[in-house]
C-alpha atoms as a PDB file:
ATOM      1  CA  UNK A   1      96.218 107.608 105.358  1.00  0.00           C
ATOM      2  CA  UNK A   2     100.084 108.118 106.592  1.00  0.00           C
ATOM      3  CA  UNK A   3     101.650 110.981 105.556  1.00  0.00           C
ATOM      4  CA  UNK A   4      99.216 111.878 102.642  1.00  0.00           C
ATOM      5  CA  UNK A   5      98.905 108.901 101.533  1.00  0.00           C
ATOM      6  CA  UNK A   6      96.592 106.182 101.372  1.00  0.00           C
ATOM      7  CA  UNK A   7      97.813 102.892 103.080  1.00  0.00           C
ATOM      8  CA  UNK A   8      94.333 100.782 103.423  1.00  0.00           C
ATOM      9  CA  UNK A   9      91.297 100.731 100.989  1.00  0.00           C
ATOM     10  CA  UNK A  10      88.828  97.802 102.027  1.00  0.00           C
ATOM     11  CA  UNK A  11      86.875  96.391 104.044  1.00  0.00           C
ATOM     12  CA  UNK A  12      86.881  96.925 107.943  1.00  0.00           C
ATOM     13  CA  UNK A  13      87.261  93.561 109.143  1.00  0.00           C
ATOM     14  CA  UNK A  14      89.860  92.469 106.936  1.00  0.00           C
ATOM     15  CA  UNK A  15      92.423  95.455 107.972  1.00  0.00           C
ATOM     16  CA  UNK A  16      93.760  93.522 111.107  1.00  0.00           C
ATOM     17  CA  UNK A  17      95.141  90.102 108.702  1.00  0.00           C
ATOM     18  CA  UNK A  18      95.998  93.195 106.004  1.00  0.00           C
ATOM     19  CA  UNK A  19      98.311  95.325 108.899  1.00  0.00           C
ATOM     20  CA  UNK A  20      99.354  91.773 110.669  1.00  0.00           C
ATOM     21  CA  UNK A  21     100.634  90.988 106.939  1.00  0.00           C
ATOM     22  CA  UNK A  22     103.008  94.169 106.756  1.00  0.00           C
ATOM     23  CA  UNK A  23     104.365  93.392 109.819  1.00  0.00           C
ATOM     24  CA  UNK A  24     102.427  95.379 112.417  1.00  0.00           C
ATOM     25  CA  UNK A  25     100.641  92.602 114.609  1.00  0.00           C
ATOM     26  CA  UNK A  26      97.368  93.881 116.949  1.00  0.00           C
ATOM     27  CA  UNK A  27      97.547  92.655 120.225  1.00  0.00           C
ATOM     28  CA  UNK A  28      95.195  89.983 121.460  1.00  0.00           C
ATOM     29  CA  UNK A  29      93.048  92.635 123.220  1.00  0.00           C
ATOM     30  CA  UNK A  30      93.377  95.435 121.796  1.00  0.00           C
ATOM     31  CA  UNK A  31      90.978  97.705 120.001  1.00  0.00           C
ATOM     32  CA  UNK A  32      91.875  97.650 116.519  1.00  0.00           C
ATOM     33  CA  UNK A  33      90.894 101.180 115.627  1.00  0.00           C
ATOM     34  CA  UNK A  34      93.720 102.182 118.067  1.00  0.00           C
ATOM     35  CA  UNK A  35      95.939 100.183 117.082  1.00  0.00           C
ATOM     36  CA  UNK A  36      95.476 101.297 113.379  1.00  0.00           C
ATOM     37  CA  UNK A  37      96.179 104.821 114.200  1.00  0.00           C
ATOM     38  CA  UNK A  38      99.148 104.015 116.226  1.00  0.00           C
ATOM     39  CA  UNK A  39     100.852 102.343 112.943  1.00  0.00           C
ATOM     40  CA  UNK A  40      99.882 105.309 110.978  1.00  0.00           C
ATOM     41  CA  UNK A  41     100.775 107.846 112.731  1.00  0.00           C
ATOM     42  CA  UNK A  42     103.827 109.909 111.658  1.00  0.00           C
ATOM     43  CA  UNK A  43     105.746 112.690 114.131  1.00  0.00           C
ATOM     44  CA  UNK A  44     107.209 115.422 112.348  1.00  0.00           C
ATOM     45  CA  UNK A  45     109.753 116.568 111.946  1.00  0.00           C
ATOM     46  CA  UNK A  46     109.989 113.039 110.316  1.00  0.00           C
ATOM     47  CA  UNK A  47     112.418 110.518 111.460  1.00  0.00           C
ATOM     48  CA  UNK A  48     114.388 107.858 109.289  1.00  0.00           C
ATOM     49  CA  UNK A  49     112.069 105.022 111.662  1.00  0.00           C
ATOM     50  CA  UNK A  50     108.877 106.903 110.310  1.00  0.00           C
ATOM     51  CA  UNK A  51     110.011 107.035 106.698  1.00  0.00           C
ATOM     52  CA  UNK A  52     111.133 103.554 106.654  1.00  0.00           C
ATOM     53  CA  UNK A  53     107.335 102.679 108.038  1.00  0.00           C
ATOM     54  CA  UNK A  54     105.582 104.967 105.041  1.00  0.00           C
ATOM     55  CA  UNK A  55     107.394 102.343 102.804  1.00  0.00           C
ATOM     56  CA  UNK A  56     106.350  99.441 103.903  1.00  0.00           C
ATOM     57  CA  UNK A  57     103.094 100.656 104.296  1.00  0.00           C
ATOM     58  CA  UNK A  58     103.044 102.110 100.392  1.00  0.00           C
ATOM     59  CA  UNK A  59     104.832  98.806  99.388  1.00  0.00           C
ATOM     60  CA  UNK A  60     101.965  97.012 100.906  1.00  0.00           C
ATOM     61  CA  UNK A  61      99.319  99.106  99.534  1.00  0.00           C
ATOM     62  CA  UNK A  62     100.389  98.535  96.377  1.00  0.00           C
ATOM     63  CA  UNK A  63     101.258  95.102  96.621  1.00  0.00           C
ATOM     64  CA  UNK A  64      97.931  94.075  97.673  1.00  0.00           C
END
Protein backbone atom coordinates (compact mmCIF):
# COMPACT_ATOMS: atom_id res chain seq x y z
CA UNK A 1 0.00 0.00 0.00
CA UNK A 2 1.23 3.82 -0.80
CA UNK A 3 -0.65 6.34 0.55
CA UNK A 4 -3.85 4.25 1.32
CA UNK A 5 -3.84 2.60 -1.41
CA UNK A 6 -3.18 -0.65 -2.74
CA UNK A 7 -0.33 -0.78 -5.41
CA UNK A 8 0.51 -4.77 -5.56
CA UNK A 9 -1.95 -7.76 -5.15
CA UNK A 10 -0.10 -11.13 -6.17
CA UNK A 11 2.15 -13.29 -5.80
CA UNK A 12 5.59 -12.68 -3.99
CA UNK A 13 7.93 -13.65 -6.54
CA UNK A 14 6.44 -11.98 -9.33
CA UNK A 15 6.52 -8.31 -7.58
CA UNK A 16 10.22 -7.62 -8.66
CA UNK A 17 9.29 -8.05 -12.95
CA UNK A 18 5.73 -6.23 -11.68
CA UNK A 19 7.83 -2.97 -9.88
CA UNK A 20 10.82 -3.36 -12.67
CA UNK A 21 7.71 -2.90 -15.18
CA UNK A 22 6.56 0.57 -13.61
CA UNK A 23 9.79 1.76 -13.77
CA UNK A 24 11.37 1.10 -10.37
CA UNK A 25 14.28 -1.47 -11.15
CA UNK A 26 15.78 -3.65 -7.86
CA UNK A 27 19.28 -3.69 -7.81
CA UNK A 28 21.22 -6.82 -8.60
CA UNK A 29 21.77 -7.47 -4.85
CA UNK A 30 19.47 -6.12 -3.16
CA UNK A 31 16.82 -7.50 -0.87
CA UNK A 32 13.66 -7.05 -2.52
CA UNK A 33 11.50 -6.53 0.53
CA UNK A 34 13.61 -3.32 1.01
CA UNK A 35 13.56 -2.26 -1.95
CA UNK A 36 9.68 -2.56 -2.13
CA UNK A 37 9.23 -0.36 0.80
CA UNK A 38 11.61 2.17 -0.44
CA UNK A 39 9.26 2.68 -3.71
CA UNK A 40 6.31 2.87 -1.51
CA UNK A 41 7.09 4.92 0.83
CA UNK A 42 5.57 8.44 0.87
CA UNK A 43 7.01 11.58 3.23
CA UNK A 44 4.47 13.88 4.25
CA UNK A 45 3.86 16.62 3.98
CA UNK A 46 3.62 15.18 0.36
CA UNK A 47 5.75 16.42 -2.37
CA UNK A 48 4.81 16.86 -6.20
CA UNK A 49 7.87 13.80 -6.73
CA UNK A 50 5.73 11.59 -4.27
CA UNK A 51 2.39 12.32 -5.91
CA UNK A 52 3.67 11.85 -9.31
CA UNK A 53 5.01 8.19 -7.93
CA UNK A 54 1.28 7.29 -6.32
CA UNK A 55 0.26 7.60 -10.07
CA UNK A 56 2.25 5.54 -11.65
CA UNK A 57 1.96 3.15 -9.11
CA UNK A 58 -2.20 3.35 -9.24
CA UNK A 59 -1.83 3.47 -13.11
CA UNK A 60 0.03 0.27 -12.85
CA UNK A 61 -2.18 -1.36 -10.45
CA UNK A 62 -4.84 -0.94 -12.49
CA UNK A 63 -3.33 -1.59 -15.64
CA UNK A 64 -2.21 -4.92 -14.70
Amino acid sequence: MADGNIVYQGIANRAPKYFGMLGFKLGKYSNPADSFIKVVAINYPKTDEDDKKIKVLMEGYYKF
